[in-house]
C-alpha atoms as a PDB file:
ATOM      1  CA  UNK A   1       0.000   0.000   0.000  1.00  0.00           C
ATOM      2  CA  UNK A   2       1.115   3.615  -0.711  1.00  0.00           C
ATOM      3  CA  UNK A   3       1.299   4.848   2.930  1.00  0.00           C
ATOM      4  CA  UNK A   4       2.564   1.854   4.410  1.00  0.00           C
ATOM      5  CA  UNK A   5       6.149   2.483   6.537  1.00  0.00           C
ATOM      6  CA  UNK A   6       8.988   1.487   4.185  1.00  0.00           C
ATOM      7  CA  UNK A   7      12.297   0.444   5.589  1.00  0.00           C
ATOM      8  CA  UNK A   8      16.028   2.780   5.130  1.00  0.00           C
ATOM      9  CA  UNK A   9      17.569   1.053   2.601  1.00  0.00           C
ATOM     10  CA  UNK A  10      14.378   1.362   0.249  1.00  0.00           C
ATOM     11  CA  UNK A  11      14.753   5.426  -0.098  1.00  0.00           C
ATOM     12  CA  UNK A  12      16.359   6.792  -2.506  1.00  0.00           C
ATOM     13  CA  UNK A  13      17.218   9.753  -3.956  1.00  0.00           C
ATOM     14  CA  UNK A  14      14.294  10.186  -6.361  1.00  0.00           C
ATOM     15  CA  UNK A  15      12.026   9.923  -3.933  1.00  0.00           C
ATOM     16  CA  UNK A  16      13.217  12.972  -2.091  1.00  0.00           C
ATOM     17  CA  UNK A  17      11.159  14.122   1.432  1.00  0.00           C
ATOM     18  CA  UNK A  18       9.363  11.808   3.455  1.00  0.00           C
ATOM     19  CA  UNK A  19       8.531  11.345   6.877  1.00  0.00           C
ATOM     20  CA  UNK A  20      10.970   9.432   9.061  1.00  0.00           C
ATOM     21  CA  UNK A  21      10.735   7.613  12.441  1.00  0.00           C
ATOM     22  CA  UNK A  22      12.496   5.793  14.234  1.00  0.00           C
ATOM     23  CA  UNK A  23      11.002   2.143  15.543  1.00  0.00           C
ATOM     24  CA  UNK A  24       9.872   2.013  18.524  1.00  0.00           C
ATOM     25  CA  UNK A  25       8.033   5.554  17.788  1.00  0.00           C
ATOM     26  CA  UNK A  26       9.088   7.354  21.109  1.00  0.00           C
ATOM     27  CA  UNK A  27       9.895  11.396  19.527  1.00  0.00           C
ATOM     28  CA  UNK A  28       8.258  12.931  16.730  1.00  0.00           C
ATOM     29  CA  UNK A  29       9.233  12.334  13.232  1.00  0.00           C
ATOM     30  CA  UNK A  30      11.819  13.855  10.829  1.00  0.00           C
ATOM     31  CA  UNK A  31      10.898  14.997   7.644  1.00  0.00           C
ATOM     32  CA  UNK A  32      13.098  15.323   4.526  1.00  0.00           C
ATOM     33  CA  UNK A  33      16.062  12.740   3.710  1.00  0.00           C
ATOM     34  CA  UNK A  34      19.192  12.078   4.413  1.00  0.00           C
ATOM     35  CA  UNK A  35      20.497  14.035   1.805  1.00  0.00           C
ATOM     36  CA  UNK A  36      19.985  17.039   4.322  1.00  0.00           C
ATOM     37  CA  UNK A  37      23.167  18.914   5.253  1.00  0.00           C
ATOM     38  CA  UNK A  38      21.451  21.393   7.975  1.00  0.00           C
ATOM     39  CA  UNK A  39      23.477  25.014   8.300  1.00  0.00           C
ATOM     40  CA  UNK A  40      25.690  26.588  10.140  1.00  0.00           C
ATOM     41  CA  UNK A  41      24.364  29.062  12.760  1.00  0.00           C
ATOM     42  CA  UNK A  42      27.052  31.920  14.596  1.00  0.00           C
ATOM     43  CA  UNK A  43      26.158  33.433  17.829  1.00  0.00           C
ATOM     44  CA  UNK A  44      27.816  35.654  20.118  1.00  0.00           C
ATOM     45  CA  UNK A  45      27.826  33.869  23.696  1.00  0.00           C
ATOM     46  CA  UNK A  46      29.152  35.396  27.421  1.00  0.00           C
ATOM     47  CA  UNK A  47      31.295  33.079  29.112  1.00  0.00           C
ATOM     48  CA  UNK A  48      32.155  33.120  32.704  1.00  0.00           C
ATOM     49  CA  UNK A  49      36.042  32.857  33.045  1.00  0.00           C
ATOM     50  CA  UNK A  50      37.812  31.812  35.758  1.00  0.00           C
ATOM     51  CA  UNK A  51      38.553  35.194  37.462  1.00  0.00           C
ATOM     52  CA  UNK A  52      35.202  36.152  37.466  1.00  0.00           C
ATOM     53  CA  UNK A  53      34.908  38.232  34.767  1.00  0.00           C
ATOM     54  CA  UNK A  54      32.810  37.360  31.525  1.00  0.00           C
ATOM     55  CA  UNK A  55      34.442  36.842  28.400  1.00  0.00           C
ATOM     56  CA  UNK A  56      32.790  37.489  25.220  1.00  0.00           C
ATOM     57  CA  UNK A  57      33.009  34.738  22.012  1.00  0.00           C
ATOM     58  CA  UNK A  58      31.223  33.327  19.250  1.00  0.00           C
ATOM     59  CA  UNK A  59      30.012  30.103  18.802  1.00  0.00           C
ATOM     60  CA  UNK A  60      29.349  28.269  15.097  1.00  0.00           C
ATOM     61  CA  UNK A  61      26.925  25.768  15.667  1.00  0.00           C
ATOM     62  CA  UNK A  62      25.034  23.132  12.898  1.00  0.00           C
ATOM     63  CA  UNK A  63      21.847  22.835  13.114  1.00  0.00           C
ATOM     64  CA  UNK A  64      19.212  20.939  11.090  1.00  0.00           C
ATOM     65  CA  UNK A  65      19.985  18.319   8.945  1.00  0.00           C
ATOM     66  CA  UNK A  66      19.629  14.549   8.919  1.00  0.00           C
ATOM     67  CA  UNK A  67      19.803  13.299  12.803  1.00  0.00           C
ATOM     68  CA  UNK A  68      20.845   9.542  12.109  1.00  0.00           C
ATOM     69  CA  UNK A  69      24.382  11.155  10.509  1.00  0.00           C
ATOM     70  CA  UNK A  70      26.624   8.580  12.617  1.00  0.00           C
ATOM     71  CA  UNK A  71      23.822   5.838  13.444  1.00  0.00           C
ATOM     72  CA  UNK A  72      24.901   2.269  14.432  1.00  0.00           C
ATOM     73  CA  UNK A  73      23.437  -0.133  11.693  1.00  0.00           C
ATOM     74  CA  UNK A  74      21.907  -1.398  14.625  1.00  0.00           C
ATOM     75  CA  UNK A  75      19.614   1.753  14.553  1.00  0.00           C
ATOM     76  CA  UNK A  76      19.770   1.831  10.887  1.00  0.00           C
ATOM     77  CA  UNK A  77      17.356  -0.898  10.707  1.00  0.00           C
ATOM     78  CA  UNK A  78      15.017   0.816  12.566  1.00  0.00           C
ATOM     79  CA  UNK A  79      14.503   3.817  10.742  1.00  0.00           C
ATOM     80  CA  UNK A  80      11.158   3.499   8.693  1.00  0.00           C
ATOM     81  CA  UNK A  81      10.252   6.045   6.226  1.00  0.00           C
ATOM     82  CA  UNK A  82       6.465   7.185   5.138  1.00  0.00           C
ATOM     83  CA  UNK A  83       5.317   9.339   2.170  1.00  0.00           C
ATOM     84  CA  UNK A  84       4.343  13.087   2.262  1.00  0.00           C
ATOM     85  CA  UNK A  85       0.758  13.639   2.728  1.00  0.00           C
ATOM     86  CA  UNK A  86      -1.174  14.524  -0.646  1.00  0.00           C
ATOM     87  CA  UNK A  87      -0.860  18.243  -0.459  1.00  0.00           C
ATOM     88  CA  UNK A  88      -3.486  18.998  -2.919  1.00  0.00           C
ATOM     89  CA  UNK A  89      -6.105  17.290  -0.591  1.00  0.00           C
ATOM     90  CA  UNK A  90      -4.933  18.856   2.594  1.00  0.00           C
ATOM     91  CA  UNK A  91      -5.102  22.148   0.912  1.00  0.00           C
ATOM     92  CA  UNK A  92      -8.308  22.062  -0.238  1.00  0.00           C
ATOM     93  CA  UNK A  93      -9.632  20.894   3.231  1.00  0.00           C
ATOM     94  CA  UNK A  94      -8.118  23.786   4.708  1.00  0.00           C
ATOM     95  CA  UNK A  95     -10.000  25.976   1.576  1.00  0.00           C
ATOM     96  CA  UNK A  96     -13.375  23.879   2.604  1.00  0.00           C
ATOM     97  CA  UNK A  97     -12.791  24.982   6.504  1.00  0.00           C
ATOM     98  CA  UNK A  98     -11.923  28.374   5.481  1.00  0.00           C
ATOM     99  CA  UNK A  99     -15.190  28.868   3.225  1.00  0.00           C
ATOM    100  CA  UNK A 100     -17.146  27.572   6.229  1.00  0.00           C
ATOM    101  CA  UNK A 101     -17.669  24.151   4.521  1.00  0.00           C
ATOM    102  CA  UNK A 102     -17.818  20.786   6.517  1.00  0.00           C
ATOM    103  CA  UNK A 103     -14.483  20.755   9.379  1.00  0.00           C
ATOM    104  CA  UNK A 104     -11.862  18.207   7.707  1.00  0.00           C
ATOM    105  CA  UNK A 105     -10.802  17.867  11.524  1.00  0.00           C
ATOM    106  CA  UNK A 106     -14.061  17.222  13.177  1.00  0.00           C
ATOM    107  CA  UNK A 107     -14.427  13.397  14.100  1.00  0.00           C
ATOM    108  CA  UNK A 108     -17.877  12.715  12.476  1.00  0.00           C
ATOM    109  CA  UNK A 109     -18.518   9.554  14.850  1.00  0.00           C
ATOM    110  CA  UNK A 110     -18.027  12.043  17.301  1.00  0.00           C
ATOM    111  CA  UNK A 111     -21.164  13.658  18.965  1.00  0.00           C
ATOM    112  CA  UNK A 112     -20.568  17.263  20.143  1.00  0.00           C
END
């Protein structure tokens, strides 16, 4: 089936962004692939020396980018990958709330 979990080593390149997690599911997903090289981010930081005065540096920090980098094959086996949601059908639930239409998020077994 189309939305059914697919394991690492069936992504490729071509297939670009999709939604990983990591089995057992205990943190949110990552989406995008592991292509993904994050950036670099600069910031000025205070340090406390020593002597008690506060010394003044910069720190370059990456952020973003694919978090299994330097995963054990171990934990390579556990990452599972899902496809995007259909845009085009979220967006035009969102268009149907927004015109006042029926709520795409309203649980219609759901009595209110």
């Amino acid at each position: 089936m189309k939305g059914d979990p697919r394991p690492f080593h069936e992504w490729h390149e071509d297939i670009g962004d999709v939604i990983w997690w990591l089995w057992p599911i205990e943190q949110p997903p990552y989406v995008g692939s592991p292509l993904d090289m994050g950036y670099i981010v600069e910031a000025d930081i205070g340090l406390a020396a020593s002597n008690g005065h506060r010394e003044r540096g910069k720190m370059r920090i990456n952020v973003g980018g694919w978090p299994w980098r330097d995963v054990s094959d171990d934990d390579e086996a556990r990452l599972f990958w899902t496809p995007l949601p259909d845009i085009a059908s979220i967006d035009e639930a969102i268009r149907d709330h927004i015109r006042g239409g029926p709520d795409p998020f309203k649980d219609p077994t759901h009595e209110s």
